[in-house]
N, C-alpha and C. Protein backbone atom coordinates (compact mmCIF):
# COMPACT_ATOMS: atom_id res chain seq x y z
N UNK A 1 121.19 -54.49 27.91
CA UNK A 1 119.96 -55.23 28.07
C UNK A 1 120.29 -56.54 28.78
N UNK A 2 119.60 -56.82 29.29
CA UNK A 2 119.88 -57.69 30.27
C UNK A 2 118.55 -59.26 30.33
N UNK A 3 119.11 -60.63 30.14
CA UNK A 3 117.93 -61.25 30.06
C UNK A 3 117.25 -61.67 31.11
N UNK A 4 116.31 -62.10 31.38
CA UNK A 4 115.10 -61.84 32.57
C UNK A 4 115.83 -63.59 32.80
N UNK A 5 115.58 -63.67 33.89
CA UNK A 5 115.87 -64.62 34.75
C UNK A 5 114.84 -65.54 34.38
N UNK A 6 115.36 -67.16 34.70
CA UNK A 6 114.82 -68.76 34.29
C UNK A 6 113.39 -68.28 35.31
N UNK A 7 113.39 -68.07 36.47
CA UNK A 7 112.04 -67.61 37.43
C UNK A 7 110.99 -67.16 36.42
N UNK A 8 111.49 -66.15 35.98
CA UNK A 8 110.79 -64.97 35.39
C UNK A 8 110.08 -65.97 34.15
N UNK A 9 111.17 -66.64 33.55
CA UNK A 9 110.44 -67.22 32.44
C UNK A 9 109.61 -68.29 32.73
N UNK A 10 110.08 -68.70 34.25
CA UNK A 10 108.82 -70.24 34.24
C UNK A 10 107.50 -69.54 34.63
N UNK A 11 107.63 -68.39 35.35
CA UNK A 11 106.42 -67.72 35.86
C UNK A 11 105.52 -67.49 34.58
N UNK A 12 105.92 -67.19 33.72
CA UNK A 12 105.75 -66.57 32.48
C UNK A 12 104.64 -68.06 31.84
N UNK A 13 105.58 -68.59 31.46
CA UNK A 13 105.16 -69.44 30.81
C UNK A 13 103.90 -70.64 31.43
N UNK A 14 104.27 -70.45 32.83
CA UNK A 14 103.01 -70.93 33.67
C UNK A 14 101.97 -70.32 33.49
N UNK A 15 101.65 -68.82 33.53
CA UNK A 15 100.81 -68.10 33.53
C UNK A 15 100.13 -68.31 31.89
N UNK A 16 100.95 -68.51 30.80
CA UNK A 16 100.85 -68.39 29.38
C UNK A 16 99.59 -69.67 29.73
N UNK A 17 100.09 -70.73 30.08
CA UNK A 17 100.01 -71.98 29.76
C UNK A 17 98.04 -71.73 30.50
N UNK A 18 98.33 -71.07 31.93
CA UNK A 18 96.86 -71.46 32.29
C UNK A 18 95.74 -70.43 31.43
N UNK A 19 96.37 -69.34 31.12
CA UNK A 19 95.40 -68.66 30.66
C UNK A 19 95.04 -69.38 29.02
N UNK A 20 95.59 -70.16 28.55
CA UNK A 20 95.44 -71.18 27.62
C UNK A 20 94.65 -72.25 27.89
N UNK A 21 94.73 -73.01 28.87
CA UNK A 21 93.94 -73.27 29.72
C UNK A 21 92.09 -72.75 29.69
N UNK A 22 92.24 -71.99 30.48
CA UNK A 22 91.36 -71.20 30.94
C UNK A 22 90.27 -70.87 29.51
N UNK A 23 90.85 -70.30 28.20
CA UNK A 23 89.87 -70.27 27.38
C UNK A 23 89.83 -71.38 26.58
N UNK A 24 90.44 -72.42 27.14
CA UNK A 24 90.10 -73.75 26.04
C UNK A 24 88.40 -74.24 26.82
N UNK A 25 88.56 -73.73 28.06
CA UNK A 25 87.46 -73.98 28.82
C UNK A 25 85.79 -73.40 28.83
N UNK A 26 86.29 -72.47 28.56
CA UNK A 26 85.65 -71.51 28.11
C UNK A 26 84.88 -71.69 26.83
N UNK A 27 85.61 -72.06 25.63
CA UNK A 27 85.48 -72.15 24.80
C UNK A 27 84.31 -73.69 24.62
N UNK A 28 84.58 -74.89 25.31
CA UNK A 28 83.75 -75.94 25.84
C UNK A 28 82.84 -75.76 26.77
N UNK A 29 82.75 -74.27 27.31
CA UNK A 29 81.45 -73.66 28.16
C UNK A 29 80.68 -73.09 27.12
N UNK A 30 81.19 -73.01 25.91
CA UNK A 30 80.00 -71.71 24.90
C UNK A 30 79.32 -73.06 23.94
N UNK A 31 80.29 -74.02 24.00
CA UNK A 31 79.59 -75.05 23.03
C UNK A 31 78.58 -75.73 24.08
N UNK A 32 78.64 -75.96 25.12
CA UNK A 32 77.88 -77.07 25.59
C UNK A 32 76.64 -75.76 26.08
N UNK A 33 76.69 -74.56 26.26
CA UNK A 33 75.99 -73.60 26.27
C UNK A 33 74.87 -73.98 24.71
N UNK A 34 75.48 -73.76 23.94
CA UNK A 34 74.64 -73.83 22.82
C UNK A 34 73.91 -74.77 22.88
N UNK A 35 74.44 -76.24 23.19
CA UNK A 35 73.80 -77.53 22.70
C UNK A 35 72.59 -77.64 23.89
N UNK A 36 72.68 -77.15 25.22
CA UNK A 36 72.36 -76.83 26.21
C UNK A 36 70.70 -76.34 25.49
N UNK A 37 71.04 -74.93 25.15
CA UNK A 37 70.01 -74.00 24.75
C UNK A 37 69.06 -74.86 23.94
N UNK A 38 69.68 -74.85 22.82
CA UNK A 38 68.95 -75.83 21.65
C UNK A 38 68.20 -77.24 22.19
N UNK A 39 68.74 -78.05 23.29
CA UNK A 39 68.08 -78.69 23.67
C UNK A 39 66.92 -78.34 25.18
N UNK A 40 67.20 -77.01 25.46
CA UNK A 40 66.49 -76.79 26.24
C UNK A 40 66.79 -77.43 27.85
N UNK A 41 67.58 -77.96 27.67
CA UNK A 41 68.05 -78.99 29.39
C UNK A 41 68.04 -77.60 30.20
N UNK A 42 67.05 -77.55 30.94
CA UNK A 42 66.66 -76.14 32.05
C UNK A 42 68.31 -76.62 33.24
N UNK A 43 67.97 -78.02 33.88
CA UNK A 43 68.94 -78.44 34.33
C UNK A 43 69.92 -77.94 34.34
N UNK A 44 70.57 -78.30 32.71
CA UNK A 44 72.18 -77.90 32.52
C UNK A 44 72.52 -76.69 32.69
N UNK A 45 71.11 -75.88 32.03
CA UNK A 45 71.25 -74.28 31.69
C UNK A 45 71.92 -73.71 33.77
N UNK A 46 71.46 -74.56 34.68
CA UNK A 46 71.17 -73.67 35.61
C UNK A 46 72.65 -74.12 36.61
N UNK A 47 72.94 -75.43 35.99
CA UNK A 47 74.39 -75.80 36.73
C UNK A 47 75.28 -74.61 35.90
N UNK A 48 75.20 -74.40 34.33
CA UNK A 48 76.23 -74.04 34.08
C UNK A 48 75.85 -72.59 34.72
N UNK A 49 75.11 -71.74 35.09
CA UNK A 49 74.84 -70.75 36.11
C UNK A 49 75.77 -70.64 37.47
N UNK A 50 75.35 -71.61 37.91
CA UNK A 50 76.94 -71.79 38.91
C UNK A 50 77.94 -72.27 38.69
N UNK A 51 78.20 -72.63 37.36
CA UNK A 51 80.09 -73.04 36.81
C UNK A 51 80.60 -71.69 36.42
N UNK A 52 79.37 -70.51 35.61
CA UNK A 52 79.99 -69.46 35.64
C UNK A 52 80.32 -68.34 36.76
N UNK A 53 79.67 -68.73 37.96
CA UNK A 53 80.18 -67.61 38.55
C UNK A 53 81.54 -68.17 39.76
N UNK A 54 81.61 -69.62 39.45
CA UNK A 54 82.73 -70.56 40.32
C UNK A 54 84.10 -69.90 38.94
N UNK A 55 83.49 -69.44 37.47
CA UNK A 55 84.68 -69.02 36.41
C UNK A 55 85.30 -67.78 36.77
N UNK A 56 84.25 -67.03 36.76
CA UNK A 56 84.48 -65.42 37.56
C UNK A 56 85.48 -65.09 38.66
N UNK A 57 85.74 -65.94 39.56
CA UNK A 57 86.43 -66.32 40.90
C UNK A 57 87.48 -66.16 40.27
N UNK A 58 87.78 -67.29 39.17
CA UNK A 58 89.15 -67.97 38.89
C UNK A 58 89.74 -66.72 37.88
N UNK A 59 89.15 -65.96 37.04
CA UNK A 59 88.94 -64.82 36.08
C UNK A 59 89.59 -63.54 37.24
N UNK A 60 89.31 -63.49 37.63
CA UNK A 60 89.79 -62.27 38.95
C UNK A 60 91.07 -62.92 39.52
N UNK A 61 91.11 -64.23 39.93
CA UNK A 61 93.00 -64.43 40.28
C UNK A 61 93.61 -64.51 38.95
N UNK A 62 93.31 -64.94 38.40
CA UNK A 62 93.56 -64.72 36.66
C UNK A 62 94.69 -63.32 36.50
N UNK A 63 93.58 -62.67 36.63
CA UNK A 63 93.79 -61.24 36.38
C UNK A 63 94.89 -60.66 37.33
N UNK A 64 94.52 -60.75 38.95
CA UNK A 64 95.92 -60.41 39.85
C UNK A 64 97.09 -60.98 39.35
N UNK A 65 97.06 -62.10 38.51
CA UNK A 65 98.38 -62.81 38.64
C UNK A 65 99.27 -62.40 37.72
N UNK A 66 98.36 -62.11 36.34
CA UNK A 66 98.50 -61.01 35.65
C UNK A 66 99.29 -60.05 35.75
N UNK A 67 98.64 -59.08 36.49
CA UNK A 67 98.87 -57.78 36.71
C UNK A 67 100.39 -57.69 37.60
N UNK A 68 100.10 -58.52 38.70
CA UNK A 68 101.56 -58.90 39.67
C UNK A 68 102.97 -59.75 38.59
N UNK A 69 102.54 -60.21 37.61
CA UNK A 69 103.58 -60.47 36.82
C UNK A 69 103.94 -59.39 35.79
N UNK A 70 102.99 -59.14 35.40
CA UNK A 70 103.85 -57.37 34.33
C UNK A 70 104.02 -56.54 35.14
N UNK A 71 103.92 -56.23 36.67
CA UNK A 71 104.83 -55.24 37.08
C UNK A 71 105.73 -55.76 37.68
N UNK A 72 106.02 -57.18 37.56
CA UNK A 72 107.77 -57.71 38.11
C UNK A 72 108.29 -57.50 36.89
N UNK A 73 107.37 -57.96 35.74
CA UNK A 73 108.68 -57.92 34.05
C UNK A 73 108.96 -56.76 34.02
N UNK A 74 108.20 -55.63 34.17
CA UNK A 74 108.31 -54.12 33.78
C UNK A 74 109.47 -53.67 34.90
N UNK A 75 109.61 -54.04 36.03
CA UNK A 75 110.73 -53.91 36.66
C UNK A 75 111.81 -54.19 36.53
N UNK A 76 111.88 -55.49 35.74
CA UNK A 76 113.28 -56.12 35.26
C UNK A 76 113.65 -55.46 34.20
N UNK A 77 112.81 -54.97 33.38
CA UNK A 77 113.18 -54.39 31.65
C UNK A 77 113.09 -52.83 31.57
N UNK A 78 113.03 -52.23 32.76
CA UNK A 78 112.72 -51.17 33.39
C UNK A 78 112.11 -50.38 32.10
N UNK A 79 111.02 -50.60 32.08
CA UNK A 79 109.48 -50.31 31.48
C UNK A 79 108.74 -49.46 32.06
N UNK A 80 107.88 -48.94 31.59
CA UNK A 80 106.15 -49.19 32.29
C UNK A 80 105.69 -50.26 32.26
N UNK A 81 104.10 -50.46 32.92
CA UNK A 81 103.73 -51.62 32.76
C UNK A 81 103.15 -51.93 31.35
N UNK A 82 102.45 -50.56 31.41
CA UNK A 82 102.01 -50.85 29.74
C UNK A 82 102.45 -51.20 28.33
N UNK A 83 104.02 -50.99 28.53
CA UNK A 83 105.08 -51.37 27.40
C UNK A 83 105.26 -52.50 27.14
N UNK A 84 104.58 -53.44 28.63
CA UNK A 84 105.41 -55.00 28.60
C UNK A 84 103.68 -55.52 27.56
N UNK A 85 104.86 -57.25 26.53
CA UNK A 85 103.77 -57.28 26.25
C UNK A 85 104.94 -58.62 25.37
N UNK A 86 104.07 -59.28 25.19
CA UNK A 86 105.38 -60.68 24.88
C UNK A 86 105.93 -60.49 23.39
N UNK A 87 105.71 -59.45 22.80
CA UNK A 87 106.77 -59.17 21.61
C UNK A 87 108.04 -58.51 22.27
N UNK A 88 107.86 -57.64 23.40
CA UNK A 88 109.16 -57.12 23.98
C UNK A 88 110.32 -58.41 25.11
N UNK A 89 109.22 -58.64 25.41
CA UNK A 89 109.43 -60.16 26.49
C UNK A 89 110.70 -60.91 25.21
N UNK A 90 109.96 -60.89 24.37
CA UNK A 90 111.25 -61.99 23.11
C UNK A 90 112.42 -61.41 23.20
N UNK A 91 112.37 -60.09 23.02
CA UNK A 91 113.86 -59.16 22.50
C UNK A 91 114.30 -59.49 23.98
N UNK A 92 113.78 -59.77 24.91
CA UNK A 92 114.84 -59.91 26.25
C UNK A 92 115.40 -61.57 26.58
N UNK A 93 115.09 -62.18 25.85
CA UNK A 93 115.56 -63.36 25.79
C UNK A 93 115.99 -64.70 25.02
N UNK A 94 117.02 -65.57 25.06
CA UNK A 94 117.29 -66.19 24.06
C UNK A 94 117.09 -66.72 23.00
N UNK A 95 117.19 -67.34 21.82
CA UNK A 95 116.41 -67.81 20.97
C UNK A 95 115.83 -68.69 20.95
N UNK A 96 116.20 -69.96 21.57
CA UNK A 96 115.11 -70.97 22.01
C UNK A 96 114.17 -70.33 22.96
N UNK A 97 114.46 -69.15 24.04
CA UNK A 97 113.34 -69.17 24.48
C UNK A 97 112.44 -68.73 24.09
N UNK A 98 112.79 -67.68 22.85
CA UNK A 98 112.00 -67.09 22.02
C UNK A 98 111.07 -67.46 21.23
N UNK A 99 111.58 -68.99 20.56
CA UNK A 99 110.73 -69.98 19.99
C UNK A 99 109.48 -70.16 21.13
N UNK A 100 110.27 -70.72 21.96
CA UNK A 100 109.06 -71.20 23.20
C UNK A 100 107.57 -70.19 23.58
N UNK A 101 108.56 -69.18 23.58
CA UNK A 101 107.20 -68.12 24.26
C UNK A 101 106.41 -67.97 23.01
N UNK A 102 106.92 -67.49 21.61
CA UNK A 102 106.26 -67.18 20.20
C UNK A 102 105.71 -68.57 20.32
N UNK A 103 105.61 -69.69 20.15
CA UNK A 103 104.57 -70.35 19.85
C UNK A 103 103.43 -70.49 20.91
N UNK A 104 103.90 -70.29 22.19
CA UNK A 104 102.46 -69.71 23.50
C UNK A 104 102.03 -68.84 22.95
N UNK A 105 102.32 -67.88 22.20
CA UNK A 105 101.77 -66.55 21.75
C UNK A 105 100.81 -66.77 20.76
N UNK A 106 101.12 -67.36 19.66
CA UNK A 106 100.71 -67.81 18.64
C UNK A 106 99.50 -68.65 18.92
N UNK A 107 99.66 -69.78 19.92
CA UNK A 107 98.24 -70.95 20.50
C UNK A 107 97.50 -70.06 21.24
N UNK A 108 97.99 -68.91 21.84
CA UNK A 108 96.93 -68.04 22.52
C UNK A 108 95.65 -67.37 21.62
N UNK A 109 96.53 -66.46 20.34
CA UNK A 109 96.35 -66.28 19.34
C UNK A 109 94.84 -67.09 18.65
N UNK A 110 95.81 -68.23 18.53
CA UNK A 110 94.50 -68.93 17.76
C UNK A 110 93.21 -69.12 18.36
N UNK A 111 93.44 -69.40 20.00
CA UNK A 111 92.38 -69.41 20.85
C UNK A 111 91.23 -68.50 21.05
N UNK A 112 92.12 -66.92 21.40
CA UNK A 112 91.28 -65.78 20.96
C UNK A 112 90.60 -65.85 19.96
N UNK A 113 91.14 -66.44 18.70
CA UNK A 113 90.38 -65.67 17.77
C UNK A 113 88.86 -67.13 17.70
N UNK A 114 89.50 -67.99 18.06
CA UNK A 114 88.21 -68.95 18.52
C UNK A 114 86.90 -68.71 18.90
N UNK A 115 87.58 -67.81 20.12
CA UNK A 115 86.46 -67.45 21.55
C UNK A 115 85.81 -66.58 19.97
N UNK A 116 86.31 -65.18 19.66
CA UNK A 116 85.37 -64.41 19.22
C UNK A 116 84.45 -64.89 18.44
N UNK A 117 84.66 -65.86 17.34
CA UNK A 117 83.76 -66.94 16.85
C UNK A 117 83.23 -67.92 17.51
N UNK A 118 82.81 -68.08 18.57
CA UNK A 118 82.16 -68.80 19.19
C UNK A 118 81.31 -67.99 20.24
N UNK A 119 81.83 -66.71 20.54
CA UNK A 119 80.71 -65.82 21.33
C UNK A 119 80.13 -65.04 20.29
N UNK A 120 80.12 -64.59 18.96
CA UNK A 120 79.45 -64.47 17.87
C UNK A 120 78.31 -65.74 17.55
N UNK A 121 78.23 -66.65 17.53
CA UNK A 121 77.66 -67.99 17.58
C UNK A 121 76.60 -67.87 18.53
N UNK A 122 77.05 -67.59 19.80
CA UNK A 122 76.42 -67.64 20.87
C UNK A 122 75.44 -66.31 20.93
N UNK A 123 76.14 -65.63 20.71
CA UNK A 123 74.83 -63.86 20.57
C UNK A 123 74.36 -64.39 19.11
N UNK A 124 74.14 -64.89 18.14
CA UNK A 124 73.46 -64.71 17.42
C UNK A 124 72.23 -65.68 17.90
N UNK A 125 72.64 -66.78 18.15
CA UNK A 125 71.83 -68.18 18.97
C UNK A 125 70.78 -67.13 19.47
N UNK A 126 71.06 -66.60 20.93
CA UNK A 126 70.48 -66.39 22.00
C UNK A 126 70.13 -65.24 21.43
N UNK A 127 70.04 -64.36 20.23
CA UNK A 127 69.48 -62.99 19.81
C UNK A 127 68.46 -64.16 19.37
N UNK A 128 68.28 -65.01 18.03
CA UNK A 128 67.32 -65.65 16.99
C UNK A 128 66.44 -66.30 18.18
N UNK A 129 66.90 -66.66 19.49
CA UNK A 129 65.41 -67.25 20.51
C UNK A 129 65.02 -65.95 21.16
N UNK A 130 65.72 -65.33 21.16
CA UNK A 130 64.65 -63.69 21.66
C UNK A 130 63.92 -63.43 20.51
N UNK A 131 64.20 -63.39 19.36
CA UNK A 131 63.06 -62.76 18.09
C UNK A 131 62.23 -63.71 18.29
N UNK A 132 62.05 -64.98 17.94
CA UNK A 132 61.06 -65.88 18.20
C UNK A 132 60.37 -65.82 19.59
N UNK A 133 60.79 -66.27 20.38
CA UNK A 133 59.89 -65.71 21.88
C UNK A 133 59.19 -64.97 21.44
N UNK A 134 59.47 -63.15 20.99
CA UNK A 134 58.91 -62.36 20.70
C UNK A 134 58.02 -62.52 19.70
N UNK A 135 57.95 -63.17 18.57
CA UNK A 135 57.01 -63.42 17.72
C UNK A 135 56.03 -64.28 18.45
N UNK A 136 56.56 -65.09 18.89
CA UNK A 136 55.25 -66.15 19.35
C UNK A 136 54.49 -65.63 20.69
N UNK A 137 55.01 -64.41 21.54
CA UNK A 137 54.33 -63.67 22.43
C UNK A 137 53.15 -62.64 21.72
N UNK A 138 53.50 -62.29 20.51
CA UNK A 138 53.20 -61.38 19.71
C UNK A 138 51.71 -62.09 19.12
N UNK A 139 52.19 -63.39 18.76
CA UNK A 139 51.08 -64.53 17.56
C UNK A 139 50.03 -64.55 19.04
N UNK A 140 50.48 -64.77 19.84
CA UNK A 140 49.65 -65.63 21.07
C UNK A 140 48.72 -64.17 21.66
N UNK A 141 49.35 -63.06 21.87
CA UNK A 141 48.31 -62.01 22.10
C UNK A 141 47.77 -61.40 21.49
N UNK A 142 48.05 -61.56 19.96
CA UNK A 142 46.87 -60.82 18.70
C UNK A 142 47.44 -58.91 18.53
N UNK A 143 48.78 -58.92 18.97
CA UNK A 143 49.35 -57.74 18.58
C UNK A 143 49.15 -57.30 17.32
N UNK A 144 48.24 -56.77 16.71
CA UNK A 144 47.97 -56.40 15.53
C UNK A 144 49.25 -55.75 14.73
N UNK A 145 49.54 -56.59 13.58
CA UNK A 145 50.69 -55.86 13.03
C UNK A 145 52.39 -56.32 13.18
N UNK A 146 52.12 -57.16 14.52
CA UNK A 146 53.31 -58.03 15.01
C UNK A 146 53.30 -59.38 14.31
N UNK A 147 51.96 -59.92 15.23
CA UNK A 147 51.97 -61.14 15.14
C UNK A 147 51.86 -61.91 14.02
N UNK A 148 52.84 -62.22 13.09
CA UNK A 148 52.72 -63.16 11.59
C UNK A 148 52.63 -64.47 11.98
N UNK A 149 51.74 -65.00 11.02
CA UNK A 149 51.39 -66.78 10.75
C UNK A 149 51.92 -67.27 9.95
N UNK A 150 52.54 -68.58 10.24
CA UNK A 150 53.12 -69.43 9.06
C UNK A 150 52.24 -70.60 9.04
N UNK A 151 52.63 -71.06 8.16
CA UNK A 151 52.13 -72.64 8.05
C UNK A 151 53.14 -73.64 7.78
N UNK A 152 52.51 -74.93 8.19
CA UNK A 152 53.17 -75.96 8.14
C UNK A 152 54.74 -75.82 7.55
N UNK A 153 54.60 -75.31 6.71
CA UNK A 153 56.11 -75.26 5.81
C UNK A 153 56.77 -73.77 5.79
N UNK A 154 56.53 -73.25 6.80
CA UNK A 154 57.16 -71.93 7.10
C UNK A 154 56.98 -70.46 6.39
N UNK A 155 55.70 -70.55 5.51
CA UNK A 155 55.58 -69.61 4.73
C UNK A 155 54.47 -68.58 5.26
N UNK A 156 54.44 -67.61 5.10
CA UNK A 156 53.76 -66.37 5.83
C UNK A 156 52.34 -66.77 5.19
N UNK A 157 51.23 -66.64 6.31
CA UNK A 157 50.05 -66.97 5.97
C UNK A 157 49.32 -65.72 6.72
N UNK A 158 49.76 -64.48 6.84
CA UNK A 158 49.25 -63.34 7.26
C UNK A 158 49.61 -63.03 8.69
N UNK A 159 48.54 -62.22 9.29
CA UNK A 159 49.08 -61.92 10.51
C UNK A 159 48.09 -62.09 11.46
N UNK A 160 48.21 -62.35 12.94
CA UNK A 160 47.07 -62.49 13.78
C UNK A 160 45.77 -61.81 14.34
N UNK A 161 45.10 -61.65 14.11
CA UNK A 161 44.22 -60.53 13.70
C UNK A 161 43.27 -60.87 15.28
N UNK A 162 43.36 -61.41 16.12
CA UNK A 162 43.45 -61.57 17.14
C UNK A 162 43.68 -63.18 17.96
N UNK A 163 44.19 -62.76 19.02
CA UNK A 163 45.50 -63.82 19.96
C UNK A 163 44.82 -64.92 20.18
N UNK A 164 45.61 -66.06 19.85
CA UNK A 164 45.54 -67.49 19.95
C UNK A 164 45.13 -67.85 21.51
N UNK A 165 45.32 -66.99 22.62
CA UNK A 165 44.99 -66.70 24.07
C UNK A 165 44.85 -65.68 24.56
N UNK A 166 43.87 -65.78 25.38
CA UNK A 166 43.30 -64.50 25.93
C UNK A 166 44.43 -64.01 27.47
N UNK A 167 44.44 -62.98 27.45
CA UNK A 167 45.14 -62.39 28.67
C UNK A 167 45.03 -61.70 29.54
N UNK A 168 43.28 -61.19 29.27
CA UNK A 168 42.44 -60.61 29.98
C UNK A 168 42.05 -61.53 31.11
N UNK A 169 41.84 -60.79 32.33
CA UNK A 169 41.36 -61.34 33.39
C UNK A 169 40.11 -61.15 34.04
């Protein structure tokens, strides 16, 4: 076995570092998304519209750089590509570097599991203003059977037995 070359590891660890990077960003795109929503800033909603598809760009070299680096490691450790994967990456190299990469692994780690709690956050957000929309489309056209009334203090005061606006023309 043979250990992967200082290249190999700065490449490595560059790549570790941006894609660390990359969802810390991400992660400050789903919050200011939320606060966004909740406050309604149409504005913000429509810049961050074009920050995500300027993300997408960077998400696709992301990904080549990716892909062009596990088939140089998989060449060095003479692998497939699919074998490589930074628990094998350790067994090919020293113990400090091992420390080094396991704790990139580990902050990646924690990050992921961030994102999924924070895009859970975000689909539940943006599901609870689709049910409402829908109720109050429902209250406003007299959908018999849909449309429920509350009052002042949020308690069901029946249902709309016809629409708060007309939609007939």
């Amino acid at each position: 076995m043979n250990a992967l070359s200082q290249e190999h590891l700065d490449k490595l660890a560059e790549y570790l570092d941006s894609q660390a990077g990359y969802l810390e960003r991400v992660l400050q795109f789903l919050d200011e998304f939320r606060k966004s929503l909740i406050r309604r800033d149409v504005a913000a909603l429509e810049q961050m519209q074009e920050q995500m598809e300027q993300e997408g760009e960077l998400c696709r070299q992301m990904e080549q750089r990716r892909r062009r680096l596990t088939e140089d490691l998989a060449e060095v450790m003479g692998c497939g590509v699919p074998e490589v994967c930074l628990s094998r990456i350790c067994s090919w190299v020293e113990p400090a570097q091992q420390a080094d990469l396991k704790k990139r692994q580990e902050h990646l780690k924690q990050l992921a599991d961030r994102l999924r709690q924070q895009h859970l956050a975000t689909e539940l957000l943006v599901r609870e203003y689709t049910r409402m929309n829908r109720r109050f489309l429902e209250v406003l056209t007299g959908q018999l059977e849909k449309g429920r009334m509350y009052d002042a203090h949020g308690r069901p005061e029946g249902t709309a037995l016809s629409g708060l606006v007309s939609v007939k023309l």
